[in-house]
Protein backbone atom coordinates (compact mmCIF):
# COMPACT_ATOMS: atom_id res chain seq x y z
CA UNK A 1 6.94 -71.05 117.16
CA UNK A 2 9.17 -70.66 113.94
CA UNK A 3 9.75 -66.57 114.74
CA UNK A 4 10.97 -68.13 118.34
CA UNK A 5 13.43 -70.29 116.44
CA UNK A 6 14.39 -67.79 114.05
CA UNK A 7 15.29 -65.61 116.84
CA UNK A 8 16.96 -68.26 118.87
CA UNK A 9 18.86 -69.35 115.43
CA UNK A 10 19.91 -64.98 115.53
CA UNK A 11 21.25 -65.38 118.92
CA UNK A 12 23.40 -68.47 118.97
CA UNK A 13 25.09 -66.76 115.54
CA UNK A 14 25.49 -63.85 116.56
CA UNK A 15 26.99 -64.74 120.08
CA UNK A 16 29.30 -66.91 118.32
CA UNK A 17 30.59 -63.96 116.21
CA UNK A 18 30.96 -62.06 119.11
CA UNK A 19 32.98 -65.05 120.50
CA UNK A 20 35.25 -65.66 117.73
CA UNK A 21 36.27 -61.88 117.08
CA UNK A 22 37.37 -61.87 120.30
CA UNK A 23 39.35 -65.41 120.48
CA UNK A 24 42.50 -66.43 118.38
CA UNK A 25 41.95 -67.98 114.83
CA UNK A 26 42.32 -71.09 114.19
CA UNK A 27 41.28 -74.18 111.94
CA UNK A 28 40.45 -77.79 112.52
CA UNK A 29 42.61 -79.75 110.50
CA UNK A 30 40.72 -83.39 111.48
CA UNK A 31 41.31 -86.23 114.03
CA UNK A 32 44.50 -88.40 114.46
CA UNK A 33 43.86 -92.27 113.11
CA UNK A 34 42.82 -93.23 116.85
CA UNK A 35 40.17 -90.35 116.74
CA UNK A 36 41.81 -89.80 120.51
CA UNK A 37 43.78 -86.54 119.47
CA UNK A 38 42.75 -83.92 116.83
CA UNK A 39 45.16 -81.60 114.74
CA UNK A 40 44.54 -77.64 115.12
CA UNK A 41 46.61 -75.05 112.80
CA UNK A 42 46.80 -71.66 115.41
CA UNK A 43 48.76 -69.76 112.71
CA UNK A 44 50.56 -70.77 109.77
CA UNK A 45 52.21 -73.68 110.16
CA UNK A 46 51.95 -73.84 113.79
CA UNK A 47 49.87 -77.39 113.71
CA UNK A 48 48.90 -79.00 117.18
CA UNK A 49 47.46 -81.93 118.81
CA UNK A 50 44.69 -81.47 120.77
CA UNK A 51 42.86 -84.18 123.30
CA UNK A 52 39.31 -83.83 124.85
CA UNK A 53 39.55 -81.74 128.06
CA UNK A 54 42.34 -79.42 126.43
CA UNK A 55 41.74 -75.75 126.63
CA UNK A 56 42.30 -74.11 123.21
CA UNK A 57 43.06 -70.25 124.39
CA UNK A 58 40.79 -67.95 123.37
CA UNK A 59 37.70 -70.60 122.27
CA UNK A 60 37.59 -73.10 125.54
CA UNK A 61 37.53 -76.50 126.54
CA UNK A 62 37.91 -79.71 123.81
CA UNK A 63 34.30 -81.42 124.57
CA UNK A 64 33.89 -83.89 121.22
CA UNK A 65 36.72 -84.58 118.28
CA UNK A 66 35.07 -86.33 115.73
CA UNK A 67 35.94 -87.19 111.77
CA UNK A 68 33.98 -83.85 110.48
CA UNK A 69 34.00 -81.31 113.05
CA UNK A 70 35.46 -80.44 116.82
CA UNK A 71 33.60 -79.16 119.74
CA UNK A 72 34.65 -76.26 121.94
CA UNK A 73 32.98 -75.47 125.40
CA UNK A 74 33.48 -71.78 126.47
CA UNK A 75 32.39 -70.90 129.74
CA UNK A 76 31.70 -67.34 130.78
CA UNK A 77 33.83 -66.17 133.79
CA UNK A 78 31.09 -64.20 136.44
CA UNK A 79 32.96 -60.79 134.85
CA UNK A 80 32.48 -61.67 131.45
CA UNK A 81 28.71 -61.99 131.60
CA UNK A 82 28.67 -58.80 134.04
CA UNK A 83 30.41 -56.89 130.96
CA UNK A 84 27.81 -58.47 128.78
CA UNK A 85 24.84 -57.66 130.95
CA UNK A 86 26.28 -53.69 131.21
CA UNK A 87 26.26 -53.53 127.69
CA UNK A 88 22.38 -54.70 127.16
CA UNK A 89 23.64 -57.71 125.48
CA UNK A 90 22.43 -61.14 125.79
CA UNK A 91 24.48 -63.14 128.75
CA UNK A 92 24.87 -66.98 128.72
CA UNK A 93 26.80 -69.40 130.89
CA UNK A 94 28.22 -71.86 128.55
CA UNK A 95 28.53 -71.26 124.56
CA UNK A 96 29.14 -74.51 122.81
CA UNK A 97 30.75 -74.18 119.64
CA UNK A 98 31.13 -76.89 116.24
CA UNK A 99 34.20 -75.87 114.27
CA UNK A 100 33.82 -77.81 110.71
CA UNK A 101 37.36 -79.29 109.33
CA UNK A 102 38.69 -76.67 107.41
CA UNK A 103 39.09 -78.93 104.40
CA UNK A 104 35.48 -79.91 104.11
CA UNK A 105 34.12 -76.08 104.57
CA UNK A 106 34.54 -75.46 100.77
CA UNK A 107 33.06 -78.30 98.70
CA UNK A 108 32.78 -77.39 95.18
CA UNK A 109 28.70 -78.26 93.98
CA UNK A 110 28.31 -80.50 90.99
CA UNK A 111 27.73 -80.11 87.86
CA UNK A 112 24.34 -79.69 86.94
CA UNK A 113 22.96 -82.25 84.10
C-alpha cells in the first residue's frame, strides 16, 4: 500500500511539472481583505486580481483562494490527453493544482538551542 502511494505521490509531481513547464509563470501574492479576490504577479510588476471561476492562461480555472495558498483547475482538452496517450505518458482529465503564496514558500528555520 505505501509503494502504491509512493507511486501515486511520483505521478501527481511529475504531471504537475509537466504542467507548469508548459504554462506561464506566475506567483500568488495572497487574498484581498474580503478573501473574495486574490492578487497574482504574471511578470514583473504586472500584479492582478483574480476571482474564483477566472481562468489564469496557461494553469486553468480559479477553484479556492484562501489566506495560504490558491487553487487552479486545469482540464485536459480531448487533444491534449490524445498527445499524452501517443507519447506513452500518463493521461488525466482534470489536474488540480495548490500554488503556495510566494511569500510564505521560503521560511527561514530557527535557531537551534
Amino acid at each position: 500500500m505505501k509503494t502504491y502511494g509512493a507511486l501515486w505521490g511520483i505521478l501527481i509531481v511529475w504531471l504537475w511539472s509537466a504542467a507548469v513547464v508548459q504554462a506561464q509563470e506566475f506567483r500568488y501574492l495572497g487574498p484581498s481583505p474580503s478573501m473574495t479576490t486574490g492578487r497574482i504577479e504574471l511578470a514583473p510588476g504586472q500584479v492582478r486580481e483574480v476571482s474564483v471561476g477566472d481562468e489564469i492562461p496557461g494553469w486553468g480555472r480559479v477553484i479556492v483562494i484562501t489566506e495560504t495558498h490558491l487553487v487552479v483547475e486545469r482540464r485536459l482538452s480531448e487533444a491534449e490527453q490524445e498527445r499524452l496517450r501517443s507519447q506513452g505518458m500518463a493521461v488525466y482529465t482534470v489536474l488540480e493544482l495548490r500554488i503556495p503564496r510566494a511569500d510564505l514558500g521560503a521560511q527561514p528555520l530557527p535557531p537551534r538551542r
